[in-house]
Protein backbone atom coordinates (compact mmCIF):
# COMPACT_ATOMS: atom_id res chain seq x y z
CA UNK A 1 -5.13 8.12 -1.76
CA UNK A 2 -4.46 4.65 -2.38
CA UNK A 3 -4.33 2.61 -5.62
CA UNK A 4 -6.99 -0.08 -3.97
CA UNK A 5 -9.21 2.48 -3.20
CA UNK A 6 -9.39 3.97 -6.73
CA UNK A 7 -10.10 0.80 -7.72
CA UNK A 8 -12.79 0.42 -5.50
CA UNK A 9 -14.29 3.64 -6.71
CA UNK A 10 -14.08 2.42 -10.06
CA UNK A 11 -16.05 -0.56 -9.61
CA UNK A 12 -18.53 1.85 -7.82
CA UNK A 13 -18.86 4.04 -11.22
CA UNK A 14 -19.00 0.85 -13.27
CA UNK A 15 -22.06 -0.52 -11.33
CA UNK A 16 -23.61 2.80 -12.21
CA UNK A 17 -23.42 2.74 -15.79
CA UNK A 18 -20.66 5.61 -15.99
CA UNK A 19 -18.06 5.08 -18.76
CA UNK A 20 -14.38 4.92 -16.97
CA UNK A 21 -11.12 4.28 -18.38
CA UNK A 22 -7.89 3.89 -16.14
CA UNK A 23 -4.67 5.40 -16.74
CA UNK A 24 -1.49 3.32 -16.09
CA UNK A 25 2.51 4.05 -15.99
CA UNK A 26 3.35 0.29 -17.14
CA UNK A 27 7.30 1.28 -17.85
CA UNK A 28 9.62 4.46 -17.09
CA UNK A 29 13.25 5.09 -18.55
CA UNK A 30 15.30 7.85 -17.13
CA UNK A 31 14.06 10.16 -14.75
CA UNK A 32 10.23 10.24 -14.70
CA UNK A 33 7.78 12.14 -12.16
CA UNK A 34 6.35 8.96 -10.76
CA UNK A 35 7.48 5.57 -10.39
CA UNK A 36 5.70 2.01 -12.22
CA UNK A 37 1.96 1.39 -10.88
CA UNK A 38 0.97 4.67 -11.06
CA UNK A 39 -2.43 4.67 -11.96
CA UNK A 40 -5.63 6.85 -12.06
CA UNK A 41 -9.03 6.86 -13.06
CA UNK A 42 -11.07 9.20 -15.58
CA UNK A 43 -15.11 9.25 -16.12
CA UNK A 44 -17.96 11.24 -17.20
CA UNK A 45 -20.21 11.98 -14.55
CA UNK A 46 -23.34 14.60 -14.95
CA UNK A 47 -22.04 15.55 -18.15
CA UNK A 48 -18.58 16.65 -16.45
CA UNK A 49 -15.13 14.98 -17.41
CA UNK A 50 -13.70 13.73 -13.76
CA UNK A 51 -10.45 12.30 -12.39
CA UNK A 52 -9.27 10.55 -9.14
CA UNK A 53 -5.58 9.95 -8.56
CA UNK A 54 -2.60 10.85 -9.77
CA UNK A 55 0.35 9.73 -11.69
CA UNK A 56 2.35 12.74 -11.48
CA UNK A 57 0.78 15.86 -12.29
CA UNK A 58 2.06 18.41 -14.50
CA UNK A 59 2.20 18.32 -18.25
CA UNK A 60 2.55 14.26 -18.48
CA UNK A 61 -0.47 13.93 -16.66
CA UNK A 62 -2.34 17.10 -18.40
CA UNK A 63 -1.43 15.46 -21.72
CA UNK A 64 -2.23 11.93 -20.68
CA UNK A 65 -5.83 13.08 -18.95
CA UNK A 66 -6.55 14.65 -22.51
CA UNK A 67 -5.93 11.42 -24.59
CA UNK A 68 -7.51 9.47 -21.50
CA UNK A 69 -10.99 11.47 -22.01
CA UNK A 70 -10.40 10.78 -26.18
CA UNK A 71 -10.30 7.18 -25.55
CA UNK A 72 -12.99 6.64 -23.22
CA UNK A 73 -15.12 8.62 -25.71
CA UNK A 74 -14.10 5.98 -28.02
CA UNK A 75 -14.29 2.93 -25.58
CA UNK A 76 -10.64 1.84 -26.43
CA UNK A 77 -7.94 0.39 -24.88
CA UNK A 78 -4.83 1.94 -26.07
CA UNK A 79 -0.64 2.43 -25.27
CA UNK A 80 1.43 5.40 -25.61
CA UNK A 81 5.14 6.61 -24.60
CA UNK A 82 5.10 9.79 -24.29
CA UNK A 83 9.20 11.58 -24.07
CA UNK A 84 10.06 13.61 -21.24
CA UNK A 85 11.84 16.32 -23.18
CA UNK A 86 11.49 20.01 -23.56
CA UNK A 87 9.13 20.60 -26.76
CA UNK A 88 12.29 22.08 -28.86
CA UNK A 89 13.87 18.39 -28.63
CA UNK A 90 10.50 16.70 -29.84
CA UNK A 91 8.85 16.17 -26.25
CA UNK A 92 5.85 17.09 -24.56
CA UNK A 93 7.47 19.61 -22.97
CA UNK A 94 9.15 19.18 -19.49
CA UNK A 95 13.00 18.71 -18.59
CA UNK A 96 13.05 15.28 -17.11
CA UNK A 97 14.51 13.67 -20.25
CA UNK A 98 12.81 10.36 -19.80
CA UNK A 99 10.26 8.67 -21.11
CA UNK A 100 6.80 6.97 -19.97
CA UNK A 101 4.75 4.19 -21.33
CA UNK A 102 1.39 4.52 -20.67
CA UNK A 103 -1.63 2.03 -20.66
CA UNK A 104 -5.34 3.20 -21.51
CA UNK A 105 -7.86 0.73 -20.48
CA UNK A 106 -11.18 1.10 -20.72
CA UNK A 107 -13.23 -0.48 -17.57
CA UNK A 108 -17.01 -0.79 -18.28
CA UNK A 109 -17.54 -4.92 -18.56
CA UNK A 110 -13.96 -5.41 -17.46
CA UNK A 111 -13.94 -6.14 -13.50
CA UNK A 112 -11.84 -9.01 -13.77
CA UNK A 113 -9.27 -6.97 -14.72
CA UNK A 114 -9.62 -5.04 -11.94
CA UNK A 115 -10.00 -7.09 -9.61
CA UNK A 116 -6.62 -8.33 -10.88
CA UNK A 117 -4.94 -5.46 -9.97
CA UNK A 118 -6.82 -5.46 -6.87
CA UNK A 119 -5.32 -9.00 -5.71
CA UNK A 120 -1.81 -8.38 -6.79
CA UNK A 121 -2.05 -4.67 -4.73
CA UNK A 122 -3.45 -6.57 -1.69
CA UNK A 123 -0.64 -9.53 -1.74
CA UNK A 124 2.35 -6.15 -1.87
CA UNK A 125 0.35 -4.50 1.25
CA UNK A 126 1.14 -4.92 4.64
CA UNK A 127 -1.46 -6.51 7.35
CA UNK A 128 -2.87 -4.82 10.15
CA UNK A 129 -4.52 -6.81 12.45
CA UNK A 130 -7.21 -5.31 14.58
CA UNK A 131 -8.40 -6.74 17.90
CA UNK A 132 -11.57 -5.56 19.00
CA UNK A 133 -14.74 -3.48 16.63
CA UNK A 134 -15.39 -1.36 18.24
CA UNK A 135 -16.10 2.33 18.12
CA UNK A 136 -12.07 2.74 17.72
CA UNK A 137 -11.69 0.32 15.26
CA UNK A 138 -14.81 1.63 13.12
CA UNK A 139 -12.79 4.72 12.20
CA UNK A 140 -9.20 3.42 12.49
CA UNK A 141 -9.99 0.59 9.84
CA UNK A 142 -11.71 3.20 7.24
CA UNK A 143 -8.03 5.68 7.40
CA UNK A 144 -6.26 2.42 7.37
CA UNK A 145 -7.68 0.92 4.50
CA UNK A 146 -7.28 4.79 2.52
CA UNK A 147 -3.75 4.65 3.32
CA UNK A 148 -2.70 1.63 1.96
CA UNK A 149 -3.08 -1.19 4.91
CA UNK A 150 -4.86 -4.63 4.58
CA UNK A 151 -7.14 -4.23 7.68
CA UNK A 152 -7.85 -7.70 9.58
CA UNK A 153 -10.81 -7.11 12.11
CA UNK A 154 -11.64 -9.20 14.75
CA UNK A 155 -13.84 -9.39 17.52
CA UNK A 156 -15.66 -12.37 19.19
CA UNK A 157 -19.12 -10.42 18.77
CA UNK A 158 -20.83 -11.46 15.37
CA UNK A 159 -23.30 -8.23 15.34
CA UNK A 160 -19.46 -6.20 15.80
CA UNK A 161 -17.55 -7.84 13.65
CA UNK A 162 -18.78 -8.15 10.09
CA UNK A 163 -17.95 -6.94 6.57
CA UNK A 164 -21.71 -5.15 6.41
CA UNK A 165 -20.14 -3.27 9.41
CA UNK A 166 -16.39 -3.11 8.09
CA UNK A 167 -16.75 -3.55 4.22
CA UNK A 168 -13.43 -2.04 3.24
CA UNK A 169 -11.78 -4.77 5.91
CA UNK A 170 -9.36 -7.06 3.56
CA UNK A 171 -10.92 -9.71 6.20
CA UNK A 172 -13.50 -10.17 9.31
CA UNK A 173 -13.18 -12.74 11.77
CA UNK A 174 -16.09 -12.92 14.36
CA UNK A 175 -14.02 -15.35 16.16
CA UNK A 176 -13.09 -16.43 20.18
CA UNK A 177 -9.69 -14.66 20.83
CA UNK A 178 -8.34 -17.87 22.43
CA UNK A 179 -9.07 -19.41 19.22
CA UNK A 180 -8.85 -17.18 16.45
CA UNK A 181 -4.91 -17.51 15.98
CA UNK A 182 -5.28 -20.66 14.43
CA UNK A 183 -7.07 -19.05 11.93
CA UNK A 184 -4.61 -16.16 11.03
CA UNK A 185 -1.29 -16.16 10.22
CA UNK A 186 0.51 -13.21 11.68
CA UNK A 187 4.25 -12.17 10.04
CA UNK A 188 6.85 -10.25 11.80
CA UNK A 189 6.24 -7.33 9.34
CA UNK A 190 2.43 -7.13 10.46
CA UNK A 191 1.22 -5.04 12.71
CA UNK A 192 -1.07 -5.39 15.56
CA UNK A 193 -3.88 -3.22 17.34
CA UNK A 194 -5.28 -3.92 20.52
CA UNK A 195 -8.61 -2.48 21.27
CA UNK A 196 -10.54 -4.71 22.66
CA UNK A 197 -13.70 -4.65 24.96
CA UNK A 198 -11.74 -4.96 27.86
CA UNK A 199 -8.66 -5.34 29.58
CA UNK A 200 -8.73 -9.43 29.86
CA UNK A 201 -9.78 -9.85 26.30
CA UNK A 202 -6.25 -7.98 25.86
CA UNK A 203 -4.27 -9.45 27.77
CA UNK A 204 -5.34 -12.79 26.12
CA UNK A 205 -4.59 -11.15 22.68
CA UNK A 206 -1.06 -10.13 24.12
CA UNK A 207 -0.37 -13.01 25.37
CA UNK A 208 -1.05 -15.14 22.38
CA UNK A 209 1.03 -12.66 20.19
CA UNK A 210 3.67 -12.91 22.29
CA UNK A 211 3.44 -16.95 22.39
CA UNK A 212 3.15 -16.53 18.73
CA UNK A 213 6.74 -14.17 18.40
CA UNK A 214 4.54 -11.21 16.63
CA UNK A 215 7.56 -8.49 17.09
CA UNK A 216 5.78 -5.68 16.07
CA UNK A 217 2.45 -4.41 17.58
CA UNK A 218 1.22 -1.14 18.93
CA UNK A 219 -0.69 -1.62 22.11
CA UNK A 220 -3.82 0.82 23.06
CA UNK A 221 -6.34 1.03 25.09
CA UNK A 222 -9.50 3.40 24.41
């Protein structure tokens, strides 16, 4: 599950008047279970404390989860280091000997913040351009976008290509094919999917990629 999409479900909660708070590694030292931008959510929902995403597991994130619930009780915003050291050498109990600085936010009223983090996840993501949406691309854009990929769509059919259709798409372009490339800006580390309508739609697609010096794509047709 991806950071992006947590955040997405967060917003979702916050438009429903549910109380979240998200959990943040902001700084390791030493060996640590997960690396920095690690984050996870945690919310009260039909009177049951929930969580979605990880930063680790184990007894850092059992101990973190428990403060996480304390301060979203509270509504407080709130940093803590927690050590990485067996209990007997004043830590929280596991052997990695680091250490972990954690950030508590609390969300409710604060969506600038995350759509913040949002932007700054998008701009680190990679692109994945999708020609053609279409049954194929209806499902492919949806595991895309769970795994991590900025999905482009695009497909010269208006009532196909749209964000009511493809609302997790970082971008929709109901755009000719001949002329959409002025439009986009497509990066050797991008990647490309063509599943188009029909064969001449992508061979116009391929051809224009390869005009364009695109050096990765994945060609397929359904």
């Amino acid at each position: 599950m991806n950071n992006k999409y947590i955040l997405d479900k967060a917003l979702e909660l916050i438009d429903n008047n549910i109380e979240t708070l998200l959990i943040k590694i902001d700084k390791t030292s030493g060996s640590s279970p997960r690396t920095l931008d690690a984050f996870m959510i945690v919310y009260n929902e039909d009177n049951n404390q929930k969580t979605m995403g990880t930063i680790g597991g184990g007894i850092l994130e059992f101990e973190a989860v428990k403060d996480a619930f304390d301060f979203l009780t509270k509504k407080e915003n709130h940093n803590k280091k927690y050590n990485l050291n067996p209990e007997a050498s004043g830590g929280i109990g596991m052997v990695c000997g680091g250490s972990v600085d954690i950030s508590f936010t609390y969300l409710n009223n604060n969506k600038d913040f995350i759509n913040t983090l949002k932007k700054e996840i998008e701009d680190k993501e990679i692109n994945v351009y999708i020609f053609g949406a279409g049954h194929v691309s209806f499902d492919l854009a949806e595991v895309l976008y769970k795994i991590g990929f900025n999905c482009i769509v695009i497909d010269d059919r208006e009532e196909f290509a749209n964000k009511e259709r493809f609302p997790n798409a970082y971008k929709v372009f109901a755009e000719d094919y001949n002329n959409v490339f002025d439009k986009i800006n497509i990066t050797n580390k991008d990647y490309i999917i063509i599943v188009t309508r029909g064969h001449a739609d992508d061979y116009i697609v391929e051809k224009k990629c390869s005009k364009n010096k695109c050096s990765l794509y994945w060609y397929d047709r359904k």
